[in-house]
Protein backbone atom coordinates (compact mmCIF):
# COMPACT_ATOMS: atom_id res chain seq x y z
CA UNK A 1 81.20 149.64 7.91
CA UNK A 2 81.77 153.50 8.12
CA UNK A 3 82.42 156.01 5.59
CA UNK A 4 85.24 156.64 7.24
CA UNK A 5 86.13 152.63 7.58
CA UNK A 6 85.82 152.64 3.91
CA UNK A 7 88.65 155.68 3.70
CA UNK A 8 90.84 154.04 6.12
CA UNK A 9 91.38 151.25 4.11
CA UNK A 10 92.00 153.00 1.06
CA UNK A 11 94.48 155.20 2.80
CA UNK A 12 96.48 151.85 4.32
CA UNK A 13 96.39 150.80 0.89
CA UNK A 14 97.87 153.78 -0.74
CA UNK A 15 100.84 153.94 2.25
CA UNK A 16 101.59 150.66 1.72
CA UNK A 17 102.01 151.32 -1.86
CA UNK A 18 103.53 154.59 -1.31
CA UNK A 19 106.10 152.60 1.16
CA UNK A 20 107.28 150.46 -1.34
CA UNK A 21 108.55 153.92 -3.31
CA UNK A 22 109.96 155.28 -0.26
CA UNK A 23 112.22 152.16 0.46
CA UNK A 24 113.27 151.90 -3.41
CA UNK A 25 114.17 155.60 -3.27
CA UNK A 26 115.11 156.24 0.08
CA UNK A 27 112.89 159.40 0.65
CA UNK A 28 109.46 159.61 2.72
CA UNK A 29 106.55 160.56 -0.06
CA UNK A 30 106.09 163.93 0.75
CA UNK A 31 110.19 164.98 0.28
CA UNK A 32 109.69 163.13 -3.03
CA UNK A 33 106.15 165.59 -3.84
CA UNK A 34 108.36 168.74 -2.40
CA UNK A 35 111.49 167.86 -4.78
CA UNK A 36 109.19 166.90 -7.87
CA UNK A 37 106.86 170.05 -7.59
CA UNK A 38 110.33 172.41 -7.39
CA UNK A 39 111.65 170.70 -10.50
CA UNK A 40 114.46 169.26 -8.42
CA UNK A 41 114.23 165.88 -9.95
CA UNK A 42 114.63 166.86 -13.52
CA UNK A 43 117.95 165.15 -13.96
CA UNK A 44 116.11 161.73 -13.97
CA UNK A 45 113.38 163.30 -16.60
CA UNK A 46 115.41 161.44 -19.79
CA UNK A 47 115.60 158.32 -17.60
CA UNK A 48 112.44 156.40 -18.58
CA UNK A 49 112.62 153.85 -15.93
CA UNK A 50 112.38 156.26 -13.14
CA UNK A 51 109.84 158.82 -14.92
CA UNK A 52 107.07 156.09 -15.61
CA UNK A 53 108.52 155.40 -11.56
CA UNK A 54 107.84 158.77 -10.26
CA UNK A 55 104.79 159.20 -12.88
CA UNK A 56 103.02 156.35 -10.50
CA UNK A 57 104.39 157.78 -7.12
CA UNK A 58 103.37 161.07 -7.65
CA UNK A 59 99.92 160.20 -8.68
CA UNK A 60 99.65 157.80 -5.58
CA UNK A 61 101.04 160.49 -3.51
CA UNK A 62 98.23 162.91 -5.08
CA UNK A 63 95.43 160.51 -4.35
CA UNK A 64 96.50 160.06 -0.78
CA UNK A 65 96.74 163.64 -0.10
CA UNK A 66 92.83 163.74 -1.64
CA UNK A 67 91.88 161.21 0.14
CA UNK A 68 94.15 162.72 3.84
CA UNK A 69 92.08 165.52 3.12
CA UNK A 70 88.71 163.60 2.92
CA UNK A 71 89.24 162.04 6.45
CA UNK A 72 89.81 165.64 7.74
CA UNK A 73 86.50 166.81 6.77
CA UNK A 74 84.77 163.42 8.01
CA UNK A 75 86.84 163.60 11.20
CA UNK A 76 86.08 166.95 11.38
CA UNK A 77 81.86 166.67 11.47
CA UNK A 78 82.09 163.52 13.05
CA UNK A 79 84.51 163.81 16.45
CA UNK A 80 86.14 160.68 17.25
CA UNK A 81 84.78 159.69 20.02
CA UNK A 82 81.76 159.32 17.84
CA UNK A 83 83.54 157.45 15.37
CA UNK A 84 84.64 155.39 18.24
CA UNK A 85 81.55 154.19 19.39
CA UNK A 86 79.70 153.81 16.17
CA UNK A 87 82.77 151.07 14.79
CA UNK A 88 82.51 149.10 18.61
CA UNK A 89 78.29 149.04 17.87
CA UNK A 90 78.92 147.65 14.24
CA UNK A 91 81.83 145.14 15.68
CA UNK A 92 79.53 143.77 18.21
CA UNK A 93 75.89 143.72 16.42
């Protein structure tokens, strides 16, 4: 398994976390980071259900962005046609 195999599994896990925020809320993840990071969600601040909520979401959201950024730079040295080939050599050695 890649470095990059390794990533993509911890990204699918963090959108399928992230997923179960964005049906509870109705908003994609990164509408939720936008609003948050403007201070547009402060009228839920004194509601301690959804802080400790959007306490975990955000930080979720945070790592995935980290972890977006990681495949970028992996992506980036190693093309994906590459990447391609190298996962079909590992599937059928």
């Amino acid at each position: 398994m890649t470095a990059l195999n390794v990533l993509l599994k911890d990204i699918g896990r963090l959108e399928a976390e992230l997923y179960t925020f964005e049906i509870k809320f109705g908003v994609k993840s990164n509408d939720f980071y936008t609003a948050i990071t403007r201070g547009n969600l402060e009228e839920f601040d004194a509601l301690d259900d959804y802080r400790m909520e959007f306490i975990e979401w955000l930080a979720l959201y945070k790592t995935w962005m980290s972890l977006n950024d990681k495949y970028r730079q992996l992506i980036t040295r190693q093309p994906v046609p590459i990447q391609i080939k190298a996962n079909l050599e590992l599937a059928n050695a």
